[in-house]
Protein backbone atom coordinates (compact mmCIF):
# COMPACT_ATOMS: atom_id res chain seq x y z
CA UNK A 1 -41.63 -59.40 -55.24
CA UNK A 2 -38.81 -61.85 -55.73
CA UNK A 3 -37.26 -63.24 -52.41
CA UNK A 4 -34.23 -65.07 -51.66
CA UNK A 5 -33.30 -66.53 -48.42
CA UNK A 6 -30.01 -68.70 -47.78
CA UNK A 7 -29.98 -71.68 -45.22
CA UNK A 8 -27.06 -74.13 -44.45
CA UNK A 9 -27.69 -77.61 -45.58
CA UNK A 10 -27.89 -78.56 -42.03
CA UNK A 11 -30.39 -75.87 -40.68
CA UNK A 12 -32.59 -76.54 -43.86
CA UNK A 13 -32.51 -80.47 -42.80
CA UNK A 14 -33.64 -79.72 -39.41
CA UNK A 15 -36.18 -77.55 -40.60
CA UNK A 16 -37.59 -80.08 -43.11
CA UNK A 17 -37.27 -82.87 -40.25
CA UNK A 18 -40.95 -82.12 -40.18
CA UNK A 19 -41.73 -84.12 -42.95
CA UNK A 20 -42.64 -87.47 -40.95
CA UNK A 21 -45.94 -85.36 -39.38
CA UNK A 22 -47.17 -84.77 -43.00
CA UNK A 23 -50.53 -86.57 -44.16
CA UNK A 24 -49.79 -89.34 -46.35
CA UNK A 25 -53.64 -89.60 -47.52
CA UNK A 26 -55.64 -87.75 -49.75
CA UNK A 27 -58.80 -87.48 -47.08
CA UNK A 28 -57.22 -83.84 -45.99
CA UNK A 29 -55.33 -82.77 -49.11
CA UNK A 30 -53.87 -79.75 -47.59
CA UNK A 31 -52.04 -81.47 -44.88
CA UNK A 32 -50.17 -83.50 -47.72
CA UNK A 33 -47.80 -80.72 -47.30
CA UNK A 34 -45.18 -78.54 -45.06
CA UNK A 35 -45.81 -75.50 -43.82
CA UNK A 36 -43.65 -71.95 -44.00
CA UNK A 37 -44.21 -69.09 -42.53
CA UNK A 38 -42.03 -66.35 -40.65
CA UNK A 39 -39.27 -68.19 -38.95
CA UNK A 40 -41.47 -71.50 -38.47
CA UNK A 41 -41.63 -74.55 -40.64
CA UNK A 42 -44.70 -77.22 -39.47
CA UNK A 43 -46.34 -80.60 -40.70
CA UNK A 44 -49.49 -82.02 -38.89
CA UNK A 45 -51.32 -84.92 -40.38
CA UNK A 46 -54.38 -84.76 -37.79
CA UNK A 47 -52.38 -87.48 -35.19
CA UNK A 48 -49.58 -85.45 -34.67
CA UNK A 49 -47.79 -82.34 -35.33
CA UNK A 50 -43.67 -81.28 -35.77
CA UNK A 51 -42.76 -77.68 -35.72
CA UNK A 52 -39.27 -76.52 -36.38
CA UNK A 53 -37.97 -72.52 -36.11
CA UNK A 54 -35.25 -70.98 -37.32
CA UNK A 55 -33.52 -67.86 -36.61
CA UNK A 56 -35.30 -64.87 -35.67
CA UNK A 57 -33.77 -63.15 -38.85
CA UNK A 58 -35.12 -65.43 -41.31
CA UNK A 59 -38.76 -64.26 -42.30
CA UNK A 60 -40.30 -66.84 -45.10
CA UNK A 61 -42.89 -66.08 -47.01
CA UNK A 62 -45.96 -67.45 -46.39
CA UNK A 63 -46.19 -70.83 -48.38
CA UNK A 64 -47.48 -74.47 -47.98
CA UNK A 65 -45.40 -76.76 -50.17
CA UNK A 66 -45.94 -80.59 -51.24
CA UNK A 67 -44.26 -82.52 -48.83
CA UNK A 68 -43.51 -85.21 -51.30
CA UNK A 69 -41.54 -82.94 -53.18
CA UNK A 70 -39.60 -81.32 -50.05
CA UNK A 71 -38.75 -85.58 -49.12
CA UNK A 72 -36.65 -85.53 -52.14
CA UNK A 73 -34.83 -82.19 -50.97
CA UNK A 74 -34.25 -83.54 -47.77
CA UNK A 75 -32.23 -86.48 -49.23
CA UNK A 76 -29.92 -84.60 -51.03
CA UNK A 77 -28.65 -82.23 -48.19
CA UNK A 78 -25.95 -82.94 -45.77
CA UNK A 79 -25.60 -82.37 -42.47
CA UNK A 80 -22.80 -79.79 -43.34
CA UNK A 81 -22.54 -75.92 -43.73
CA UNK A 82 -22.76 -75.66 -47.54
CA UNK A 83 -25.82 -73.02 -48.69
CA UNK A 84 -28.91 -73.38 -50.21
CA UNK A 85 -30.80 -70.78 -51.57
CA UNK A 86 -34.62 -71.01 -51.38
CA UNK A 87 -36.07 -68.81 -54.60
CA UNK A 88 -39.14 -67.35 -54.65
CA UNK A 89 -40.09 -65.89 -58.16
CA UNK A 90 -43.85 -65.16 -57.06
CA UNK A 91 -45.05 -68.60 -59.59
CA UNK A 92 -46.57 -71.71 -58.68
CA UNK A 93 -42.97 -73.33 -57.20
CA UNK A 94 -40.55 -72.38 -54.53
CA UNK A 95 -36.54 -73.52 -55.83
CA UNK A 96 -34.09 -74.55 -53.80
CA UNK A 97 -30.77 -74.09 -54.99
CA UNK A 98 -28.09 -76.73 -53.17
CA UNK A 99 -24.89 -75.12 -54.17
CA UNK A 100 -22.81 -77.75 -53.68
CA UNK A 101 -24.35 -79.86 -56.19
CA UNK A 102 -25.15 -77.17 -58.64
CA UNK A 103 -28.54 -78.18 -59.01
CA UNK A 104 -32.35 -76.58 -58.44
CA UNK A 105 -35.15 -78.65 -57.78
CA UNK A 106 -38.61 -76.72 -58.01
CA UNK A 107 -40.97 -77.85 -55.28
CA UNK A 108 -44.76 -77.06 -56.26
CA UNK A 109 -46.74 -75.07 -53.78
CA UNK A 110 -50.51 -76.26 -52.67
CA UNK A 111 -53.55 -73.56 -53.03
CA UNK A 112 -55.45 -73.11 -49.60
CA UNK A 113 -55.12 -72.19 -45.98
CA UNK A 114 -53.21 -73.62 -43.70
CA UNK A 115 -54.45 -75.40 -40.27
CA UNK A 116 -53.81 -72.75 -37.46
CA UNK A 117 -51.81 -75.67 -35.60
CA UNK A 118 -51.17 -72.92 -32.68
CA UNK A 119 -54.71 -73.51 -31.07
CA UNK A 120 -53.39 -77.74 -30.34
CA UNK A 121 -50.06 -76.03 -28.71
CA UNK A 122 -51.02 -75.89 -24.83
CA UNK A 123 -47.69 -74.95 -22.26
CA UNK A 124 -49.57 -76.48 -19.41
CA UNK A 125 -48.37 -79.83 -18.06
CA UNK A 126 -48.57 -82.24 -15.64
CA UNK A 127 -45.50 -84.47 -15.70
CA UNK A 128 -42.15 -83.92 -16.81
CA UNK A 129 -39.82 -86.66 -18.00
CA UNK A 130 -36.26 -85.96 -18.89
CA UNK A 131 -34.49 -88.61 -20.82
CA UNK A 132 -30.68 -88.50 -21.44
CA UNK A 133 -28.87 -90.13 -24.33
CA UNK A 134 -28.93 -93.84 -22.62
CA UNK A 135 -32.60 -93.02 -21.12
CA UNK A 136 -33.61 -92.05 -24.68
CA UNK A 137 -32.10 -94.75 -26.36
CA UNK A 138 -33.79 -97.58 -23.87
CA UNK A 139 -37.03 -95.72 -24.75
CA UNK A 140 -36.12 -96.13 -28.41
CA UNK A 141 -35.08 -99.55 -27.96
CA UNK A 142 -38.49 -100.91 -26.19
CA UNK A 143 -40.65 -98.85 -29.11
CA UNK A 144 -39.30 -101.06 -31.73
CA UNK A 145 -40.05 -104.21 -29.24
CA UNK A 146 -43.70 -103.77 -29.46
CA UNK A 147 -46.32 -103.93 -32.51
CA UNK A 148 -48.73 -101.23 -33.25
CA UNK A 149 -50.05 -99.64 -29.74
CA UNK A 150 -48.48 -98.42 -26.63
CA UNK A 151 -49.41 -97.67 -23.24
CA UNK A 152 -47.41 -95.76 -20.85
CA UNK A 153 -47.28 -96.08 -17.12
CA UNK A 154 -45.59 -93.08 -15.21
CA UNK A 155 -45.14 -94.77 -11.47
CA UNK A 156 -43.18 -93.02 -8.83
CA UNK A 157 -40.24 -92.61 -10.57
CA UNK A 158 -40.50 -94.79 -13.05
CA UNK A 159 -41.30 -95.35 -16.63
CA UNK A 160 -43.31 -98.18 -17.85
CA UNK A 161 -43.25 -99.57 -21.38
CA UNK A 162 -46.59 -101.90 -22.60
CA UNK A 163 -47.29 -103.33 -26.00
CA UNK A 164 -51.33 -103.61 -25.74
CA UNK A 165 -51.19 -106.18 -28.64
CA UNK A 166 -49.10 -108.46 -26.97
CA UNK A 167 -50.53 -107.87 -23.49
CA UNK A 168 -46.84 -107.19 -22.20
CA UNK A 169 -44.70 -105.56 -20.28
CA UNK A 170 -41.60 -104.47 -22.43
CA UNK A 171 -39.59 -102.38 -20.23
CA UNK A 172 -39.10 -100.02 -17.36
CA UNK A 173 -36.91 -97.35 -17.18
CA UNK A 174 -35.42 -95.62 -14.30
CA UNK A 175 -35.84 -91.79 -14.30
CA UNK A 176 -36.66 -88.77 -12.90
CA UNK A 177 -40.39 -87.14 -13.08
CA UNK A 178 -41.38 -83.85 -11.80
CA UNK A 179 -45.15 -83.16 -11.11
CA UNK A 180 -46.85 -80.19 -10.92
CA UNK A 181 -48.92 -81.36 -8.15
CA UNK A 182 -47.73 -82.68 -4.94
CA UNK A 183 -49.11 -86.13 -5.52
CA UNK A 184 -47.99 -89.63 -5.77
CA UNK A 185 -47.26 -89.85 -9.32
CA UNK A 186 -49.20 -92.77 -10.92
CA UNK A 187 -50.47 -91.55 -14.53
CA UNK A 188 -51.12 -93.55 -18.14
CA UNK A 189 -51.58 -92.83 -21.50
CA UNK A 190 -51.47 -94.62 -24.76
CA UNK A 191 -50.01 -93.68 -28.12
CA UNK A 192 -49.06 -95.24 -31.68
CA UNK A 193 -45.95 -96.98 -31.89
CA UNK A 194 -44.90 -95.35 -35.23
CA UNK A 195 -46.29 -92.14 -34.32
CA UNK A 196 -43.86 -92.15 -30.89
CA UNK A 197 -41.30 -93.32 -32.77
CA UNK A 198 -40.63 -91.33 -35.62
CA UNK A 199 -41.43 -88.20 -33.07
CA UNK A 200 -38.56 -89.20 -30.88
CA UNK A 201 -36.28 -90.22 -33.69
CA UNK A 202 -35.24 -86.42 -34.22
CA UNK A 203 -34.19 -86.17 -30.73
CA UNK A 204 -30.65 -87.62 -28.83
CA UNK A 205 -32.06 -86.12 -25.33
CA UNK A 206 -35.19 -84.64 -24.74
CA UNK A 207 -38.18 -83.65 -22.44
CA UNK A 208 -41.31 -85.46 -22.54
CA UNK A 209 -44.11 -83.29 -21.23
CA UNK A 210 -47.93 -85.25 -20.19
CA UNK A 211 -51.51 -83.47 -18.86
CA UNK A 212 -53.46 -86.04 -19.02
CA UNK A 213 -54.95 -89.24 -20.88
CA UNK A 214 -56.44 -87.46 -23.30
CA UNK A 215 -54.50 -84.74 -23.85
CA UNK A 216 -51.16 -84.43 -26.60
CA UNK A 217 -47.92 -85.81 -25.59
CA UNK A 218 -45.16 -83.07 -26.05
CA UNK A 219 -41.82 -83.69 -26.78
CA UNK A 220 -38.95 -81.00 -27.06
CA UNK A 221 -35.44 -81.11 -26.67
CA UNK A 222 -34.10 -81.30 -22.55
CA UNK A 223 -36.00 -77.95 -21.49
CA UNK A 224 -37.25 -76.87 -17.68
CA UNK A 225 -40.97 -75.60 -18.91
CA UNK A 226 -43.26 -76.62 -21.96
CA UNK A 227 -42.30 -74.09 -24.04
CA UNK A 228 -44.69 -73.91 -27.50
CA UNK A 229 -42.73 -71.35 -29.74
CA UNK A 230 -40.04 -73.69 -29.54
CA UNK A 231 -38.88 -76.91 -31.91
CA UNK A 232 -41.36 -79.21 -30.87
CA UNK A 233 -43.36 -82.98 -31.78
CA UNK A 234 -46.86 -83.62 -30.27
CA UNK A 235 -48.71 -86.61 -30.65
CA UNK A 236 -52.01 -87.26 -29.22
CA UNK A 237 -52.82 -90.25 -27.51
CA UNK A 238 -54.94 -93.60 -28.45
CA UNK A 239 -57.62 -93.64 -25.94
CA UNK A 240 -57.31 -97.24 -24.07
CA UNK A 241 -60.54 -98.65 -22.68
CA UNK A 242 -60.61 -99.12 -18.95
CA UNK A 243 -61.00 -102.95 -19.33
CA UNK A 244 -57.89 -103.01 -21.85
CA UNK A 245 -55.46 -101.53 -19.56
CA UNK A 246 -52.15 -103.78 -18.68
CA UNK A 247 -51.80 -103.22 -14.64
CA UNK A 248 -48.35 -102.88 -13.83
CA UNK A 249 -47.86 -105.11 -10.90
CA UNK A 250 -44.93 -105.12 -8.27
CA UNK A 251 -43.21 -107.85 -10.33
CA UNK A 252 -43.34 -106.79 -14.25
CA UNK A 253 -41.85 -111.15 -15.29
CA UNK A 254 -45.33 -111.81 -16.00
CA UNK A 255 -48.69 -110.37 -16.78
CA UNK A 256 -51.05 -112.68 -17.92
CA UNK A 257 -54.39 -110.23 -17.29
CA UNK A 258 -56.35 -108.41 -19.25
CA UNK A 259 -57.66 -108.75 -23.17
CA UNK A 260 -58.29 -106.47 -25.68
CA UNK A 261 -59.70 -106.24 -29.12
CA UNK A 262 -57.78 -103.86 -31.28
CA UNK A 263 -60.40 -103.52 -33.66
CA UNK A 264 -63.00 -102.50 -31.61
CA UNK A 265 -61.47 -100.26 -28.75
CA UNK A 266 -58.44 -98.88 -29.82
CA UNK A 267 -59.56 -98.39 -33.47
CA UNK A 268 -62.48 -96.94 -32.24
CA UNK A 269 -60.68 -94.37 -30.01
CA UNK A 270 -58.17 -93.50 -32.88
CA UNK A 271 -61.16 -92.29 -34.81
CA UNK A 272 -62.03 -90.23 -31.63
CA UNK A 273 -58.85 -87.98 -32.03
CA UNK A 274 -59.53 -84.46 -32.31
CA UNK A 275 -57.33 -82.45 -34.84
């Protein structure tokens, strides 16, 4: 049965903001793609994951569509209110129709079954950060500061900004973090600088939600509770060695402790990551 459903350019953009989660290897084929289904568009590439949902009254067929294809889509549309019809003719390609331009671009769907990326999507957290616009864009600002991994030091209430490369302290940001658990807050994790970055990228304010060292980061726009049917990014972390740790002393001018050979532990660890 033929099905036609109508998006603004906008919505469709936000939906298709996915596309940075995608795999950009052939080692998973199917994961070279974005995900429809319902109301909910997703990417995951095994380090991280994007969802994106639209109104309740949209209901997409179930499809998985090259996300190389959908890239081009994306930079066509505006971030206006003019429609685009996405055409399904029950064939091997979904079309979406930009009006405004007057033109169809046919984007080739990918045989298989999808990851069921719901079983990685956990409401339970530990630490909440909220991070306004100038919060956000400090955050942003320290990311591009450092080279390839990241630790992060939550500390009363306080966020802490490493580069493990450069055995540095970048930044530390002022903020407020609520616990679950009536504890002196003191809590790390590392994470891939591009990964972090591109996942916060789609955000101007947002909550960041932790467990622990090991488990996903969560990101979602300002919200009170982790909630998982939601727009949301995950990343999961790069697990640091003990001995590779940066401590954050009481004065961050200087750190000159610590070593670490990115080859060996943190590549190591990255191979460790469980999706």
């Amino acid at each position: 049965m033929n099905k036609t459903i109508t998006l603004s350019e906008r919505e469709l953009k936000r939906l298709l903001s996915v596309k940075h989660a995608s795999a950009k290897d052939d080692i998973r084929p199917i994961l070279q793609s974005i995900y429809f289904n319902k109301n909910e568009v997703c990417a995951l590439d095994g380090y991280r994951l994007a969802k994106r949902i639209t109104d309740n009254n949209i209901n997409f067929n179930e499809y998985i569509l090259n996300a190389e294809d959908l890239k081009e889509v994306y930079t066509l549309l505006r971030n206006k209110n003019d429609n685009v019809n996405i055409i399904d003719n029950n064939n091997n390609a979904i079309e979406f129709n930009i009006e405004r331009l007057k033109m169809t671009i046919p984007v080739n769907k990918i045989d298989g079954e999808y990851v069921n990326y719901n079983q990685f999507l956990n409401p339970d957290y530990k630490y909440k950060v909220d991070l306004n616009k100038e919060q956000l864009k400090a955050l942003k600002d320290s990311i591009k500061q450092c080279d390839k991994i990241i630790q992060l030091n939550l500390i009363d209430n306080h966020l802490y900004i490493s580069d493990l490369y450069l055995n540095k302290i970048v930044n530390k940001i002022e903020l407020n973090i609520k616990s679950s658990y009536n504890e002196p807050i003191e809590f790390y994790i590392g994470v891939n600088k591009r990964y972090l970055k591109e996942a916060l990228s789609n955000y101007k304010e947002c909550s960041i939600f932790f467990n622990s060292s090991i488990n996903p980061i969560n990101i979602t726009s300002l919200s009170d509770t982790l909630n998982t049917e939601n727009d949301l990014d995950l990343v999961l972390p790069v697990r640091i060695m003990y001995d590779a740790l940066i401590e954050i002393p009481e004065e961050t001018e200087t750190i000159e402790n610590n070593t670490i050979d990115p080859l060996s532990d943190i590549a190591t660890d990255l191979e460790e990551l469980p999706l």
